[in-house]
Protein backbone atom coordinates (compact mmCIF):
# COMPACT_ATOMS: atom_id res chain seq x y z
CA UNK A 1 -41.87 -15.50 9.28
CA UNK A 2 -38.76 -14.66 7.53
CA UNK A 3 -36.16 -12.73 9.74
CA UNK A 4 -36.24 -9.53 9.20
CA UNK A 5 -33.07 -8.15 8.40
CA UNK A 6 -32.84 -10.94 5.74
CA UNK A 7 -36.22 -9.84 4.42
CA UNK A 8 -34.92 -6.11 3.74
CA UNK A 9 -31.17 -7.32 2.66
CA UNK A 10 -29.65 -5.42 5.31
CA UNK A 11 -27.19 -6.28 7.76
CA UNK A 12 -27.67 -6.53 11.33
CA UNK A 13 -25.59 -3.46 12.02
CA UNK A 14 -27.45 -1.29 9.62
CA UNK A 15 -28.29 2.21 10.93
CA UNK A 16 -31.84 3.31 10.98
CA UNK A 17 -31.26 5.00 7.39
CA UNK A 18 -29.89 2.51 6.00
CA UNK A 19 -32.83 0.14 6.89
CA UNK A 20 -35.09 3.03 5.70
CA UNK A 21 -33.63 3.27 2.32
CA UNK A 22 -33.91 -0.73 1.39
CA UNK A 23 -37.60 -0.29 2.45
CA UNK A 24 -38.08 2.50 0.25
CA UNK A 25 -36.29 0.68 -2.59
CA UNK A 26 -38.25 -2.64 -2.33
CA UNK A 27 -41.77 -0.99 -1.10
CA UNK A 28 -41.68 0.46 -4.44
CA UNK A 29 -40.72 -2.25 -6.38
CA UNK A 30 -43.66 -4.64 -5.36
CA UNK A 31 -46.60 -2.21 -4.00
CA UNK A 32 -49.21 -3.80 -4.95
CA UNK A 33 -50.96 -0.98 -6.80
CA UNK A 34 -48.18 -1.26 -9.12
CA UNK A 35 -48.70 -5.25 -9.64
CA UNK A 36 -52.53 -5.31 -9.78
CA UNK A 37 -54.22 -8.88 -9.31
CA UNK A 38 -50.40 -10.30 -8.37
CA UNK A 39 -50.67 -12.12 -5.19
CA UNK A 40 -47.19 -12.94 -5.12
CA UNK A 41 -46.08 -9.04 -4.84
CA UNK A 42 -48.92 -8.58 -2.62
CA UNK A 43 -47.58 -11.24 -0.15
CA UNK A 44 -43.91 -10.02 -0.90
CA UNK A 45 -44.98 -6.19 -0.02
CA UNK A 46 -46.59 -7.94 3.35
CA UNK A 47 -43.38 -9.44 4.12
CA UNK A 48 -41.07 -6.04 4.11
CA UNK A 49 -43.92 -3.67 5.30
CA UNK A 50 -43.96 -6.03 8.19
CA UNK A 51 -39.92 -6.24 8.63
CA UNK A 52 -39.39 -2.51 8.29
CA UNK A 53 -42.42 -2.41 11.21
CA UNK A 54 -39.85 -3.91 13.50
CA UNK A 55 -36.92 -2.35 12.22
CA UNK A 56 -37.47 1.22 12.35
CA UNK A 57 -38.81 1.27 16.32
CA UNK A 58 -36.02 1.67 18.25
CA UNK A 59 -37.66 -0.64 21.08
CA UNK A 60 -39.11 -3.52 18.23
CA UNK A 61 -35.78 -3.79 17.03
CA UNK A 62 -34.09 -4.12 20.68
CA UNK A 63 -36.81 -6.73 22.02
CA UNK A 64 -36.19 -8.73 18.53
CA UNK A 65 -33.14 -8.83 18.61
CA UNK A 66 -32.66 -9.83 21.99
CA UNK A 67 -35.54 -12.72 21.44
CA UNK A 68 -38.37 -11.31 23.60
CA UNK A 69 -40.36 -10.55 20.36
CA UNK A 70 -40.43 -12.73 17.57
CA UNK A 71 -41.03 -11.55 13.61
CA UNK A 72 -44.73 -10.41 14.11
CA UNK A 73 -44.01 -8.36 16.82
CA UNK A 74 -45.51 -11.17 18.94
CA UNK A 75 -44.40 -11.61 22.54
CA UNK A 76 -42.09 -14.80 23.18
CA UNK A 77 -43.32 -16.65 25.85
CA UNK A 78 -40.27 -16.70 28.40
CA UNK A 79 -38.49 -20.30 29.12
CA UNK A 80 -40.50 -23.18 31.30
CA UNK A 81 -43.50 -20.76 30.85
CA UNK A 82 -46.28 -23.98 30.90
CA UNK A 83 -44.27 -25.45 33.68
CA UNK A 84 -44.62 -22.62 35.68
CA UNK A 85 -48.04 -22.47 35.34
CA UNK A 86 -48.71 -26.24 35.38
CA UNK A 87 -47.01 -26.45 38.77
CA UNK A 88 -48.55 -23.47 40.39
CA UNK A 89 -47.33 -20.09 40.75
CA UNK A 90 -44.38 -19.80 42.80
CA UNK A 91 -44.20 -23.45 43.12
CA UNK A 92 -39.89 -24.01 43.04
CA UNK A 93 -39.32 -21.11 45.71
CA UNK A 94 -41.57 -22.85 48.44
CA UNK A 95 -38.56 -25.67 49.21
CA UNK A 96 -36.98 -22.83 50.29
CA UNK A 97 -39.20 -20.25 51.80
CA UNK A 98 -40.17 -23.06 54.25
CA UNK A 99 -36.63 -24.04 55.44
CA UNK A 100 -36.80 -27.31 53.41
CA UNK A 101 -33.02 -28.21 51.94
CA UNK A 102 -34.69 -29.28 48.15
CA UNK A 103 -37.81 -29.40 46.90
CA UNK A 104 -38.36 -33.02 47.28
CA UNK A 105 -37.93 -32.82 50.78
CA UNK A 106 -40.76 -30.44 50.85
CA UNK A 107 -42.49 -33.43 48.93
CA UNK A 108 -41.94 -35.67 51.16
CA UNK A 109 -43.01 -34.13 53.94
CA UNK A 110 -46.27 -32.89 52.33
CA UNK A 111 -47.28 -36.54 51.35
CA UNK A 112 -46.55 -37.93 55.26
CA UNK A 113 -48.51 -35.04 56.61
CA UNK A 114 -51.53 -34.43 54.24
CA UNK A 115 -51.43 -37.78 51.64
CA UNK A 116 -51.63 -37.27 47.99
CA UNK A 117 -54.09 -35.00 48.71
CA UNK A 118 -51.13 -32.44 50.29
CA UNK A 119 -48.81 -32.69 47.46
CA UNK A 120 -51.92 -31.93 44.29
CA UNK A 121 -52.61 -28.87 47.21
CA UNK A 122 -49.42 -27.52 46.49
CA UNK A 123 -49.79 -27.47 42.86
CA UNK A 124 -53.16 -26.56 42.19
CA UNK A 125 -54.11 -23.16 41.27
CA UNK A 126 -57.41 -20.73 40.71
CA UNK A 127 -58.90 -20.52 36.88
CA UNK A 128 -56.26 -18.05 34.95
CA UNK A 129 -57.13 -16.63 31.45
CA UNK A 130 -54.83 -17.43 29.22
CA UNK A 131 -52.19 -14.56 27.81
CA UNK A 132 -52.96 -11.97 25.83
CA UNK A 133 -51.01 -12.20 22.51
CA UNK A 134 -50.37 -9.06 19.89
CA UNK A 135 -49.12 -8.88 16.31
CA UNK A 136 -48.15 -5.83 13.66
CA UNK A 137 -50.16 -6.16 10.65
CA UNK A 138 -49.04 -4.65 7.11
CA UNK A 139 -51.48 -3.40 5.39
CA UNK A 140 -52.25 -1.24 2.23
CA UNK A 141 -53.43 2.36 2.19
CA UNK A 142 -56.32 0.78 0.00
CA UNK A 143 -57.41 -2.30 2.23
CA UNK A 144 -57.67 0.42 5.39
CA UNK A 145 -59.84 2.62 3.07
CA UNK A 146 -62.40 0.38 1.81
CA UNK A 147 -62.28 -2.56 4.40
CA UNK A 148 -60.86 -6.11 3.47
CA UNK A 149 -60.39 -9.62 5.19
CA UNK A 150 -56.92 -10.54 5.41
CA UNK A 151 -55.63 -13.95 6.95
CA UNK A 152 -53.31 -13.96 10.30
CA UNK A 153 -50.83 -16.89 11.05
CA UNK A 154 -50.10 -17.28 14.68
CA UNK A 155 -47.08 -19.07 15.63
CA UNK A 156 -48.45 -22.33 16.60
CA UNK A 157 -49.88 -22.65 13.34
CA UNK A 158 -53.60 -21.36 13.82
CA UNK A 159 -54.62 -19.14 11.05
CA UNK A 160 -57.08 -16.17 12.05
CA UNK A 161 -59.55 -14.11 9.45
CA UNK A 162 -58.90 -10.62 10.55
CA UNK A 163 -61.87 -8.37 9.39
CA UNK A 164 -60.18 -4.55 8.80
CA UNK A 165 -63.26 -2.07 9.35
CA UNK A 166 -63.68 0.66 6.10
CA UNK A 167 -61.92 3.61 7.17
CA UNK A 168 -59.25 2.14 9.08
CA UNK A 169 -56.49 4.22 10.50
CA UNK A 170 -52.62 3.44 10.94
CA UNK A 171 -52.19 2.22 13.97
CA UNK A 172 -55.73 1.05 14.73
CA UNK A 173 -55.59 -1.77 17.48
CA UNK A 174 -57.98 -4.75 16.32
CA UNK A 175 -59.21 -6.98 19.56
CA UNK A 176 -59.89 -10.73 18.61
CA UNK A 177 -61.41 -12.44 21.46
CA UNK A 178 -60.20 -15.65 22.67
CA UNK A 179 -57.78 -15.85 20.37
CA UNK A 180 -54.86 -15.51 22.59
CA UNK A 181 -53.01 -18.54 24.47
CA UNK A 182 -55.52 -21.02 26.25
CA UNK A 183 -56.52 -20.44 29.89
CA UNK A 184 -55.02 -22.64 32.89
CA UNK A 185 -56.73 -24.61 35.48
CA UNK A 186 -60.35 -24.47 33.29
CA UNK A 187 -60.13 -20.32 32.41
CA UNK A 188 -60.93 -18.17 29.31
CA UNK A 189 -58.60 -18.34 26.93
CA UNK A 190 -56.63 -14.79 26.08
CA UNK A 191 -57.05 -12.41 23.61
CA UNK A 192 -54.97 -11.50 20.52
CA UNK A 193 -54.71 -7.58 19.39
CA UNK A 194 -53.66 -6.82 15.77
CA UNK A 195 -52.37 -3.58 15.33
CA UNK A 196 -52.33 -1.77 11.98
CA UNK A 197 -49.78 -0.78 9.61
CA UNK A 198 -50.77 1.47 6.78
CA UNK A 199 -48.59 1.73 4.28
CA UNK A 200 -48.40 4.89 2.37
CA UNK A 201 -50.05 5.11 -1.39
CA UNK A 202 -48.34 6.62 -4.23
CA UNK A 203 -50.85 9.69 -4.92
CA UNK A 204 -53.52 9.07 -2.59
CA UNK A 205 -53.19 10.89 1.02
CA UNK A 206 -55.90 11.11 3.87
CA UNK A 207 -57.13 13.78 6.10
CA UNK A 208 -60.10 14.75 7.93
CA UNK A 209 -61.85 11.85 6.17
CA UNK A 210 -61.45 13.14 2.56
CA UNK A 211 -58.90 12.00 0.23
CA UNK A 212 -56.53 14.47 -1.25
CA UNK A 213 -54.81 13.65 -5.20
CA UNK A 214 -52.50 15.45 -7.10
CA UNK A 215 -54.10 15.05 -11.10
CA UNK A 216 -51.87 16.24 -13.91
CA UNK A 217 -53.74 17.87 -16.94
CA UNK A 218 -52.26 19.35 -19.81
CA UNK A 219 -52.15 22.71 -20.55
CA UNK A 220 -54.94 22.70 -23.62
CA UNK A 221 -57.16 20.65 -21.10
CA UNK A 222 -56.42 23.59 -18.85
CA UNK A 223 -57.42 26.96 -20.84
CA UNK A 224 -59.88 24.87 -22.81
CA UNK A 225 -61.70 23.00 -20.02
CA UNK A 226 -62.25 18.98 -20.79
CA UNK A 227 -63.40 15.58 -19.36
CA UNK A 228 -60.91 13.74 -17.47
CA UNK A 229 -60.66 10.44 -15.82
CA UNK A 230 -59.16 10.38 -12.20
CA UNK A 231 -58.42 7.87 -9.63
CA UNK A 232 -60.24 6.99 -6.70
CA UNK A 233 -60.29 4.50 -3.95
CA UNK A 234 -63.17 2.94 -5.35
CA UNK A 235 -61.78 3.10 -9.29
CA UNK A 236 -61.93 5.53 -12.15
CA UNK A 237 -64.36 8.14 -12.56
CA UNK A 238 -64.72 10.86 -14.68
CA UNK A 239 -64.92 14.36 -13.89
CA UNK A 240 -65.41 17.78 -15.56
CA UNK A 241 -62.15 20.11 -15.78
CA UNK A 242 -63.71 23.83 -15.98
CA UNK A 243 -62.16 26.54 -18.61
CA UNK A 244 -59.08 28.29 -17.58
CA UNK A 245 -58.39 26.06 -14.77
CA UNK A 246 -54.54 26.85 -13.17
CA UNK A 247 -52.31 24.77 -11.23
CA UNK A 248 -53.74 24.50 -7.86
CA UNK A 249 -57.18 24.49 -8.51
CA UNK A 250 -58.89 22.03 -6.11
CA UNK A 251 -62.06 19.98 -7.53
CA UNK A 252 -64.69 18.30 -5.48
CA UNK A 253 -65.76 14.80 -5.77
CA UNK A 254 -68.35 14.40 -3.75
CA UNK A 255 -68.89 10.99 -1.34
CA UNK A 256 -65.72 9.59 -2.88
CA UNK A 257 -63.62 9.86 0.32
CA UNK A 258 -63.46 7.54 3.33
CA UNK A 259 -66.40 6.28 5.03
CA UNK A 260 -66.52 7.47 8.85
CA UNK A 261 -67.11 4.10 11.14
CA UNK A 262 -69.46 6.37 13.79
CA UNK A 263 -71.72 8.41 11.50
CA UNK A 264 -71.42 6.00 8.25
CA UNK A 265 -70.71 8.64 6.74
CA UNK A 266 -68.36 9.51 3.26
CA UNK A 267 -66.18 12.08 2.97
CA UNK A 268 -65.10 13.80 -0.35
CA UNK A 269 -62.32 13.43 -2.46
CA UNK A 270 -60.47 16.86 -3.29
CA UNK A 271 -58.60 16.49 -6.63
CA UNK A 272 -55.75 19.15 -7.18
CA UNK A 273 -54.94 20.06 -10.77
CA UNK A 274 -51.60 20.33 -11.27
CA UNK A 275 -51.03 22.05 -15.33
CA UNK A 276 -47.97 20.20 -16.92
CA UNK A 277 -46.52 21.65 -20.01
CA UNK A 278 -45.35 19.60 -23.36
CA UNK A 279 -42.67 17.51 -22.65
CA UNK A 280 -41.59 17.48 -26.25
CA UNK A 281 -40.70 20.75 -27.84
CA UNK A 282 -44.17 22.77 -29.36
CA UNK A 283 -42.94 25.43 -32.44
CA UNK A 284 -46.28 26.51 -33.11
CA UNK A 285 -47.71 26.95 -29.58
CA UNK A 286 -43.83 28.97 -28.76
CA UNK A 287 -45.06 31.16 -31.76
CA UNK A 288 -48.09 31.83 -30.20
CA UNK A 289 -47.14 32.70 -26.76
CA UNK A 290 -44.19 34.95 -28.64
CA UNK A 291 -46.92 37.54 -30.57
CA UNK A 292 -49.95 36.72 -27.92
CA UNK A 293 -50.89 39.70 -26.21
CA UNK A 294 -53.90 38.29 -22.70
CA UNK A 295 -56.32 40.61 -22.56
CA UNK A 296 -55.77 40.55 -19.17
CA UNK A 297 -52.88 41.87 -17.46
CA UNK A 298 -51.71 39.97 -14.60
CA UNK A 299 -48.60 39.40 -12.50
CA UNK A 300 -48.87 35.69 -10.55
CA UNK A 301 -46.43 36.92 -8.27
CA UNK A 302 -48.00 39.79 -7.07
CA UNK A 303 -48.75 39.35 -3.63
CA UNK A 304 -45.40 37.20 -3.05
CA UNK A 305 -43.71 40.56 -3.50
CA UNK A 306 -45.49 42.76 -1.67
């Protein structure tokens, strides 16, 4: 994977808002709700979701940068790790624990006293299972909301289907077993963990298993009530706007929210109208408003000024 700081543009010195702001200015140039159906701003929002992951943790960003972690987030297994293992734990120190001058001396002894059979002694260990591996995975608000496969690369080239449940939540630790680095001496191999990152969507916001939108209308399908297409995570649908509806009014669409993994579930999604007036200047509706007399009299900031 691509370093990092070369995949947001930023020096290595950048402060934490300077990092903040190139992820801000490239997350919204390829999220890939703006670039529907294009894989290659899909896989390019992947890239700096998963840089700015390790950037803006204090601790990912020390351990990366002082090559205990690697781009992933992925641990980096620490020099003559296999040797280590293949030669036993604790192997080198024995020369001189046991008052032997090197370590072949120690071998040489071993074989006199025991045969070949002393020296393999020495090396030998129990069954070990294998370690555990973990990796930060981008993905969008979307994918966590309805569920999606998304392929894993692990750094010896092994590529892993990673199944994200519907209704996943940032942060959600994912256990693939056996995945991890192979066991010594004949034992289980380790496992790998995938943790979560949800990106934020442009208008779409979670809570308590519903979905919460912002939906502009205008102000004639306000006071005269209409049928209006909205978003939701599952696509378009179209819902009624009821007469003399103000800013703030909140609409329910019912089983349009997330899906809860224990009870199965769906929550709602709570559309809040939000009345926006012409952009453009409107003569005749100025008119109006200039001779219109409500029938009802009413001050909007009444109870703000109480």
């Amino acid at each position: 994977m691509t370093d990092p700081y070369e995949t947001l543009g930023v020096p290595r010195t950048a402060t934490a808002k300077e990092i903040k702001a190139a992820f801000k200015t490239l997350a919204r140039r390829y999220h890939p709700d703006l670039h529907p159906g294009d894989s290659k701003a899909q896989a390019k929002f992947q890239e700096i979701s998963a840089a700015n992951d390790i950037l803006k943790d204090k601790e990912k960003r020390r351990r990366f940068d002082a090559g205990e972690i690697d781009a992933t987030g992925a641990e980096r297994p620490p020099e003559r790790f296999y040797r280590e293992f293949a030669d036993g734990p604790s192997y080198a120190s024995h020369a001189a624990q046991d008052g032997f001058a090197s370590q072949a001396d120690l071998d040489d002894f071993l074989q006199q006293a025991f045969g070949a059979a002393g020296r393999r002694s020495r090396r030998s260990s129990a069954p070990a299972k294998g370690q555990d591996l973990s990796y930060a995975l981008p993905v969008t608000f979307l994918e966590a909301a309805n569920g999606a496969t998304r392929a894993v690369t692990l750094p010896d080239g092994r590529t892993l289907r990673v199944t994200i449940p519907e209704g996943a939540q940032d942060r959600q630790m994912l256990r693939l077993k056996g995945q991890g680095m192979p066991g010594f001496e004949g034992g289980p191999p380790g496992d790998a963990y995938v943790e979560l990152h949800v990106a934020p969507h442009p208008f779409f916001r979670a809570g308590d298993g519903n979905i919460h939108v912002d939906v502009p209308v205008t102000l004639k399908e306000a006071v005269l009530g209409a049928r209006i297409e909205v978003p939701t995570i599952g696509g378009p649908v179209t819902m009624n706007i009821p007469k003399g509806s103000s800013s703030g009014t909140t609409l329910r669409l019912r089983g349009k929210g997330i899906r809860d993994p224990k009870t199965g579930q769906r929550g709602h999604q709570l559309v809040t109208l939000k009345v926006a007036l012409p952009s453009g200047d409107e003569p005749d509706l100025a008119a109006f408003l200039e001779t219109w007399q409500p029938q009802s009299q009413q001050d909007p900031r009444k109870e703000m000024l109480r």
